[in-house]
Protein backbone atom coordinates (compact mmCIF):
# COMPACT_ATOMS: atom_id res chain seq x y z
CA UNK A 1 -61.99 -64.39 -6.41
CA UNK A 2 -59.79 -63.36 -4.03
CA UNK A 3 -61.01 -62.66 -0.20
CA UNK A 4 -59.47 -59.93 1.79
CA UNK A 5 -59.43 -60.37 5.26
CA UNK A 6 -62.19 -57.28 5.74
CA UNK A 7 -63.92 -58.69 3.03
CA UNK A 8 -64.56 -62.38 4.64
CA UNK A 9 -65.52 -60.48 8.08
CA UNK A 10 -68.27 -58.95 6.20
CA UNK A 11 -69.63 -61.81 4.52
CA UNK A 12 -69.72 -63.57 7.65
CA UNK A 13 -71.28 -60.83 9.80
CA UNK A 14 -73.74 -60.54 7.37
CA UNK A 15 -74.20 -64.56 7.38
CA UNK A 16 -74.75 -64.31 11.08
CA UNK A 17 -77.62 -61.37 10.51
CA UNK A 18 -79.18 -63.97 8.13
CA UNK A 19 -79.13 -66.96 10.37
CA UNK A 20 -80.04 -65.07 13.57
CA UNK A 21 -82.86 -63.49 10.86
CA UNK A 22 -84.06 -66.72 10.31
CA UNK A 23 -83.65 -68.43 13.74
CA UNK A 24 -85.63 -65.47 14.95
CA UNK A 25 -88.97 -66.41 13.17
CA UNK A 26 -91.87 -67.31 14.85
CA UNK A 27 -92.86 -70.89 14.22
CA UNK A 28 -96.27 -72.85 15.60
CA UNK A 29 -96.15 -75.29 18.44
CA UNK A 30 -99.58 -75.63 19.63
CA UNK A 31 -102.80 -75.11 17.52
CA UNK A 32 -105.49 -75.52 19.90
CA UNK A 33 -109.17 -75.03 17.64
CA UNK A 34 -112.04 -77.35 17.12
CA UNK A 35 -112.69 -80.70 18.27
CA UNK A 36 -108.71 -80.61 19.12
CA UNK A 37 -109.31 -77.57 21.69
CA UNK A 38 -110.86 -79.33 24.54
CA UNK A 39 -107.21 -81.80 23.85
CA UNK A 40 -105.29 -78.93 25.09
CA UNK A 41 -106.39 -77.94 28.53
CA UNK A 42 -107.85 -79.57 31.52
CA UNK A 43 -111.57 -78.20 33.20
CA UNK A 44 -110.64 -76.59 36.71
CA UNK A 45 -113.51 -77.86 38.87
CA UNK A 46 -112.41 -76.74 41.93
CA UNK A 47 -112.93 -73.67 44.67
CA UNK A 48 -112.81 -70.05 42.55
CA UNK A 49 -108.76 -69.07 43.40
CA UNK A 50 -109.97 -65.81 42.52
CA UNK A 51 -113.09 -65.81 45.15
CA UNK A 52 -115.99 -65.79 42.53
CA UNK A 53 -119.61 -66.82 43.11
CA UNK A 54 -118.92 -69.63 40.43
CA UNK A 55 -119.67 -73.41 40.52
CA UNK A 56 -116.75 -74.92 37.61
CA UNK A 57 -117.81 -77.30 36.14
CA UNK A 58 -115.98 -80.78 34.03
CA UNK A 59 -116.00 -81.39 31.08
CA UNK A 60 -118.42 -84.05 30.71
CA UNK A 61 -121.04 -82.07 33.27
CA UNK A 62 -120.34 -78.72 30.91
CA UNK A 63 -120.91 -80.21 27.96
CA UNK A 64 -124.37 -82.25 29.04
CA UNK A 65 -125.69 -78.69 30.27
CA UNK A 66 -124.92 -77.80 27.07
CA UNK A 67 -122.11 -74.81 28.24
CA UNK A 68 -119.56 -76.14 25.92
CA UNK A 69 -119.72 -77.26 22.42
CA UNK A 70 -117.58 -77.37 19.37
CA UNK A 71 -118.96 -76.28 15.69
CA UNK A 72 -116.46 -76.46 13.49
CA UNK A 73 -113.51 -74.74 14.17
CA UNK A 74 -115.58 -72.54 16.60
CA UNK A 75 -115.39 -73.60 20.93
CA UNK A 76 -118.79 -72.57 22.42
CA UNK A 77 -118.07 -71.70 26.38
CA UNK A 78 -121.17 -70.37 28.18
CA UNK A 79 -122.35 -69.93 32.13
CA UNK A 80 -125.98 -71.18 33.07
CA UNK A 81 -128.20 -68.59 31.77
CA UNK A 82 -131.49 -70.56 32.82
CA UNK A 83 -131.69 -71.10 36.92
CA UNK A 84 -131.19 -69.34 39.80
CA UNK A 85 -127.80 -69.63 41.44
CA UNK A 86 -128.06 -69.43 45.51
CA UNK A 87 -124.53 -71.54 45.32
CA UNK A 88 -123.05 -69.85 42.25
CA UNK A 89 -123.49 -70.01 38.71
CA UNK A 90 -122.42 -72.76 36.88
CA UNK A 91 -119.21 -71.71 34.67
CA UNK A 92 -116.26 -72.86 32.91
CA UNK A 93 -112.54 -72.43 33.71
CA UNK A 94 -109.75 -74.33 31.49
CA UNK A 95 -106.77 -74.47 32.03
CA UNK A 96 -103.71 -75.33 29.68
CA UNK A 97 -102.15 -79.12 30.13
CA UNK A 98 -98.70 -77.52 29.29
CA UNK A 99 -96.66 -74.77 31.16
CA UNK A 100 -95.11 -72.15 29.00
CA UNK A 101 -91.61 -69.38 29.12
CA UNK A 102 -92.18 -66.88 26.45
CA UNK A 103 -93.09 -67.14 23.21
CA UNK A 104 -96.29 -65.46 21.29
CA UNK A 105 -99.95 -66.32 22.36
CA UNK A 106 -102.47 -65.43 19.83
CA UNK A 107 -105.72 -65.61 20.92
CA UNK A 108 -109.25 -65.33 18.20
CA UNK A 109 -112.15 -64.48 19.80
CA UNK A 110 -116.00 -64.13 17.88
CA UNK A 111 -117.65 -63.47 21.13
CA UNK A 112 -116.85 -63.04 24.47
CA UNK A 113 -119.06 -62.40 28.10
CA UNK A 114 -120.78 -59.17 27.10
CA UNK A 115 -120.35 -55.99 29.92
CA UNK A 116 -122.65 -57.93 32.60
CA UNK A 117 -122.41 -56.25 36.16
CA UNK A 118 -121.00 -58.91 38.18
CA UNK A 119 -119.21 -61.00 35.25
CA UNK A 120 -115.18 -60.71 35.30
CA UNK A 121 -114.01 -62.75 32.14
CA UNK A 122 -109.94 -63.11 31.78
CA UNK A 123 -108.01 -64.82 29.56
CA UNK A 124 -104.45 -65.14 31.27
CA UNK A 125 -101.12 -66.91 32.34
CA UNK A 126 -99.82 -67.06 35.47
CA UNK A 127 -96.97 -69.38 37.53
CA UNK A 128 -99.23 -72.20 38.67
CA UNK A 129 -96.08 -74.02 40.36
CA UNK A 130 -95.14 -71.30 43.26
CA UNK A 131 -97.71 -69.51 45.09
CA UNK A 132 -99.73 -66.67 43.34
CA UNK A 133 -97.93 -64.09 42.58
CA UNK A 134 -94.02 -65.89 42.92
CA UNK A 135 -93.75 -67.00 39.45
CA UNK A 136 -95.55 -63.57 38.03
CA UNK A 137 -99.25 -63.53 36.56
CA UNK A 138 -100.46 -61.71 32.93
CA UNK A 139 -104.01 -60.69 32.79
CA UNK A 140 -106.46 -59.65 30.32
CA UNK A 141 -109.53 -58.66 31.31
CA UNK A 142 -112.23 -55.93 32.66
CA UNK A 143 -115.71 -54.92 31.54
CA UNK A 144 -116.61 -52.76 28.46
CA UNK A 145 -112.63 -51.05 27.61
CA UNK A 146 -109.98 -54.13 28.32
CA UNK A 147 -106.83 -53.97 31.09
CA UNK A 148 -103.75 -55.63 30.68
CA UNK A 149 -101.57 -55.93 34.24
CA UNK A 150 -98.92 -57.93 35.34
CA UNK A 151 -98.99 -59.43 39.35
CA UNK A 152 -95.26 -60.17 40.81
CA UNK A 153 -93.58 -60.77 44.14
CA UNK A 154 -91.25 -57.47 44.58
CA UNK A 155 -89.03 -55.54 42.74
CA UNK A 156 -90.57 -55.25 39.08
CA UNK A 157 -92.03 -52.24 37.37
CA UNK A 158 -92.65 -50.69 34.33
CA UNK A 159 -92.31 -46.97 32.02
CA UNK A 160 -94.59 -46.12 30.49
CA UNK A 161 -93.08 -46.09 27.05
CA UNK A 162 -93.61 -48.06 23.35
CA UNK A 163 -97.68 -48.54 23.23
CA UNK A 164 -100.57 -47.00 22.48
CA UNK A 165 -102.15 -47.80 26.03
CA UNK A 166 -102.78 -45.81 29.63
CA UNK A 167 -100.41 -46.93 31.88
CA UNK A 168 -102.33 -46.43 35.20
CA UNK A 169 -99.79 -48.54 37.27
CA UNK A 170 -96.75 -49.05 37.10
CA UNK A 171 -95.13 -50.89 39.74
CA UNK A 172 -96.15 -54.60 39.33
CA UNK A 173 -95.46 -55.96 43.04
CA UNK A 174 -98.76 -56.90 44.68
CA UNK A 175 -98.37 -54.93 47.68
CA UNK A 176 -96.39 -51.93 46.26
CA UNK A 177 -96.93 -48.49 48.40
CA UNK A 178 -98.70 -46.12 46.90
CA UNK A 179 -101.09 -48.55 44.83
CA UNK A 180 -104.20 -50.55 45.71
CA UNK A 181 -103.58 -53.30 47.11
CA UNK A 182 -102.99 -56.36 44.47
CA UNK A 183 -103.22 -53.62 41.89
CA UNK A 184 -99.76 -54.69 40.07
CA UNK A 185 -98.72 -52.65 37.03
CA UNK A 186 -101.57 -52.11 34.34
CA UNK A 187 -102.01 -50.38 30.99
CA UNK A 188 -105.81 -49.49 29.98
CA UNK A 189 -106.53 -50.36 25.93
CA UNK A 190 -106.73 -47.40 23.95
CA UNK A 191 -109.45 -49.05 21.86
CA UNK A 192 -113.01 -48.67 22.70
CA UNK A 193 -114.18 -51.95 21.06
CA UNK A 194 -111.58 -54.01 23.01
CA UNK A 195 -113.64 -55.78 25.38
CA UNK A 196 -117.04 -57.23 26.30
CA UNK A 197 -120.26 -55.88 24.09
CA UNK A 198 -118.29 -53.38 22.37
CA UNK A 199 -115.65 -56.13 20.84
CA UNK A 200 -118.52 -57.82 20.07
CA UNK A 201 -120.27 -55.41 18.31
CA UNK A 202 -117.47 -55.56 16.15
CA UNK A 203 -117.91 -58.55 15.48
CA UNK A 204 -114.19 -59.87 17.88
CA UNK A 205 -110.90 -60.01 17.19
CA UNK A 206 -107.29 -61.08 18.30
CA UNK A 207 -105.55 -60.86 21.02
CA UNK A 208 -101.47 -61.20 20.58
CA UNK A 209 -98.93 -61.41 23.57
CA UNK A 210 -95.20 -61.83 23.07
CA UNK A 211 -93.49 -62.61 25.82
CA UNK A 212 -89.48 -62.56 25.75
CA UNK A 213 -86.64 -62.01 27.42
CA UNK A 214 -86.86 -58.50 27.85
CA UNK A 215 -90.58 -57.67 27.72
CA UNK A 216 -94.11 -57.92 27.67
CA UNK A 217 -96.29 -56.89 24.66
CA UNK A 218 -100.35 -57.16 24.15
CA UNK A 219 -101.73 -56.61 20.95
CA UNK A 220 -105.38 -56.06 20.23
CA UNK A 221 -106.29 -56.06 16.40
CA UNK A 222 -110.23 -55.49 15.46
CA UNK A 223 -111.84 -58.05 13.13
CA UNK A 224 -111.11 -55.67 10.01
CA UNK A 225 -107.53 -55.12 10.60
CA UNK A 226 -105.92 -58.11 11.80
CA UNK A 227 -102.15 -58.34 10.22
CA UNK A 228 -101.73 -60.74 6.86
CA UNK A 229 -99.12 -62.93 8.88
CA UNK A 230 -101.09 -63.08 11.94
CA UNK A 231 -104.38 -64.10 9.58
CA UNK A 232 -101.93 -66.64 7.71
CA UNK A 233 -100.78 -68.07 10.86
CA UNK A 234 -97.80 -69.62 9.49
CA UNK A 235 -94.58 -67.39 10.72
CA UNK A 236 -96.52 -64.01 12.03
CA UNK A 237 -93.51 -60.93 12.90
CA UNK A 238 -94.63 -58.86 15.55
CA UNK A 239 -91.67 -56.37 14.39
CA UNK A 240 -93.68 -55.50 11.78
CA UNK A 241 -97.12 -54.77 13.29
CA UNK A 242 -98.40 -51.53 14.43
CA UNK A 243 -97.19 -50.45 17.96
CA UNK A 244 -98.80 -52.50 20.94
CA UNK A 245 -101.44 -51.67 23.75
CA UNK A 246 -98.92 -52.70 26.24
CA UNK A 247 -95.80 -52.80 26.45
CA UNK A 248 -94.03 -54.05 30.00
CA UNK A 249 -90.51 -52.90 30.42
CA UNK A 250 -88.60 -51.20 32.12
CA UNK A 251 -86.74 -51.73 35.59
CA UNK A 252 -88.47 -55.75 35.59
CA UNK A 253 -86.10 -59.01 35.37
CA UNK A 254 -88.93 -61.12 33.08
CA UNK A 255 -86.65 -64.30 33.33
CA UNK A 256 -86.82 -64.40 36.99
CA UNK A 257 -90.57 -63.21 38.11
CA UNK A 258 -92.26 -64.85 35.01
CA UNK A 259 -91.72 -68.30 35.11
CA UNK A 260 -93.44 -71.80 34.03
CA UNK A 261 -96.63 -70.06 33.05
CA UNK A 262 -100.25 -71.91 32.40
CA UNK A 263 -102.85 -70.28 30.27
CA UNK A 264 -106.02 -69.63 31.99
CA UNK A 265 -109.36 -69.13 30.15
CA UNK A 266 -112.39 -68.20 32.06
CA UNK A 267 -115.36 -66.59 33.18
CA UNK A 268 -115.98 -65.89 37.08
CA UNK A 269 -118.54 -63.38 38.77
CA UNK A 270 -117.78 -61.24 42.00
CA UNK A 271 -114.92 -62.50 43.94
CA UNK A 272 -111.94 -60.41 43.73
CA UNK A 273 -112.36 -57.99 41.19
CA UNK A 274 -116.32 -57.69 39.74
CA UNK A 275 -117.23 -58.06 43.49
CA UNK A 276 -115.23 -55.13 44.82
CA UNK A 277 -116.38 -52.78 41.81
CA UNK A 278 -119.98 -53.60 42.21
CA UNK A 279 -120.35 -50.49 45.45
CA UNK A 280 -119.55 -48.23 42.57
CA UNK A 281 -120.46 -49.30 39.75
CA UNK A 282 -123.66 -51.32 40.22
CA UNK A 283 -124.97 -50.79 43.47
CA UNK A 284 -128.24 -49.84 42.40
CA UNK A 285 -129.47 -53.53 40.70
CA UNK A 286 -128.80 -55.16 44.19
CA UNK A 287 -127.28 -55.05 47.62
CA UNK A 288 -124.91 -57.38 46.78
CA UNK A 289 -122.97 -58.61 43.51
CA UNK A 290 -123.36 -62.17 45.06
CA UNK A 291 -127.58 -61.72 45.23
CA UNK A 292 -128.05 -60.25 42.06
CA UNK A 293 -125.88 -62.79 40.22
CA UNK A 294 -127.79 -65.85 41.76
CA UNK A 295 -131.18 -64.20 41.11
CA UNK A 296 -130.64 -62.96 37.41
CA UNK A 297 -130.06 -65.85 35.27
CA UNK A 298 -131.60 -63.97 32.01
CA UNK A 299 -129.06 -61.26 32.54
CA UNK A 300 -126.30 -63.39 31.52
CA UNK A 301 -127.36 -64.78 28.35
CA UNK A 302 -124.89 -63.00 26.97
CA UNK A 303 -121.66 -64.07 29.12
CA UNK A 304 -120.20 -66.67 26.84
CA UNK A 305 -117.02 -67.27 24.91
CA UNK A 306 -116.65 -68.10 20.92
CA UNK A 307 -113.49 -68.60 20.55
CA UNK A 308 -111.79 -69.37 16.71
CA UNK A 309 -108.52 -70.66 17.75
CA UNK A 310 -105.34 -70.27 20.61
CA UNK A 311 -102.05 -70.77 18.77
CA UNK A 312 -98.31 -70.69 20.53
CA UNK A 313 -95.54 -70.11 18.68
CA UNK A 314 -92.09 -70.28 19.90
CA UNK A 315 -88.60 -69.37 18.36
């Protein structure tokens, strides 16, 4: 058969669009569930970076309290729901062994810390190499409806266009005018069973984040409605799933202030966030977040994670 020369450029245009196609997929680098989870991050043990009235503890320390514990494919991560706390309650913060640029973090949660005045859960990433906020930090977190923000040195924000979320924020820089201080840019979920004992009245779900070149996008799917790919966890296609909760883009360079990034799972009380809420939203169980936290142990029966797996997949 005879080529002509329009002909050939079509074929290989449209062998290009097939190869970049393919290239494109998502394919899985780190599978972090079971007895292999613990193999993928180390057990912070240090001073709270984020202020809380929490005592981290090792591994070995966490798991003869009996605050983490594998069954299965399921990672049991609790706090110490038994004693009083005048030196902060005993906790758990891991965080990843590698360092990460872009890709898509799924994340499949059973259970996580109920809507507890004074807890402040997150699962997050943030530049671990550069001081906080140089390298750019992505949070997910809050109390009974979740919020997704982004902390960055200056000159990154957001529209407020592409996802199903409030954006209530949208300059990202930690000390932008106009915005609390520390605020960064953030988007609030749409979904009322997105976080703490709502989400787990629905018995959890999954948390996606694909991070790329150009953006940021956070995906919450219920239990019920999680995507066949995603659920297959083979070569998942964000392209096809519904539209996001957040979606960071806009007038933001996401090569340069999101950089070498280490996932962070944890749960805290007080400090910088639960601690400067407590005046308005929990004033009346105790003068202080700090007191009531130490005194309450019962309260926080409740504030632990179950968490089904953490994949990474890269392209």
């Amino acid at each position: 058969m005879h080529l002509t020369r329009a002909r050939l450029a079509a074929l290989l245009l449209a062998l290009c669009i097939q190869v970049q196609s393919i290239s494109a997929a998502y394919t899985l680098v780190d599978n972090c569930a079971g007895s292999s989870f613990a193999s993928c991050f180390s057990f912070f043990s240090g001073g709270d970076p984020t202020h809380g009235f929490v005592r981290y503890l090792s591994q070995s320390d966490a798991q003869s309290q009996g605050l983490f514990s594998v069954s299965g494919n399921s990672v049991y991560m609790g706090v110490d729901s038994k004693n009083k706390a005048p030196n902060g309650r005993a906790s758990i913060r891991l965080e990843s062994k590698k360092l990460y640029n872009r890709g898509l973090f799924v994340l499949d949660v059973a259970h996580m810390p109920s809507s507890t005045c004074g807890t402040w859960p997150s699962f997050w990433t943030w530049g671990a190499e550069k001081p906080w906020p140089e390298n750019g930090e992505i949070g997910i977190h809050t109390n009974t409806v979740n919020a997704m923000s982004l902390h960055t040195s200056d000159g990154c924000s957001i529209d407020a266009n592409g996802m199903l979320g409030r954006v209530v924020t949208t300059n990202c820089f930690i000390s932008a005018p106009g915005q609390t201080s520390n605020a960064g840019c953030g988007i609030e979920s749409s979904s009322a069973s997105s976080f703490g004992t709502p989400f787990n009245g629905g018995g959890g779900g999954v948390y996606a984040m694909e991070w790329t070149t150009s953006s940021i996008k956070i995906w919450f799917f219920p239990r019920n409605s999680i995507p066949a790919d995603l659920a297959a966890g083979n070569a998942p296609d964000p392209s096809k799933w519904s539209t996001p909760q957040a979606s960071f883009q806009g007038g933001c360079d996401i090569g340069r202030h999101f950089v070498n990034h280490q996932i962070v799972i944890d749960t805290t009380f007080c400090g910088d966030w639960a601690g400067a809420v407590w005046p308005a939203d929990c004033k009346a169980l105790a003068g202080s977040c700090n007191e009531y936290v130490a005194n309450n142990p019962g309260v926080f029966a409740e504030s632990y994670w179950r968490i089904n797996y953490l994949k990474v997949f890269r392209q």
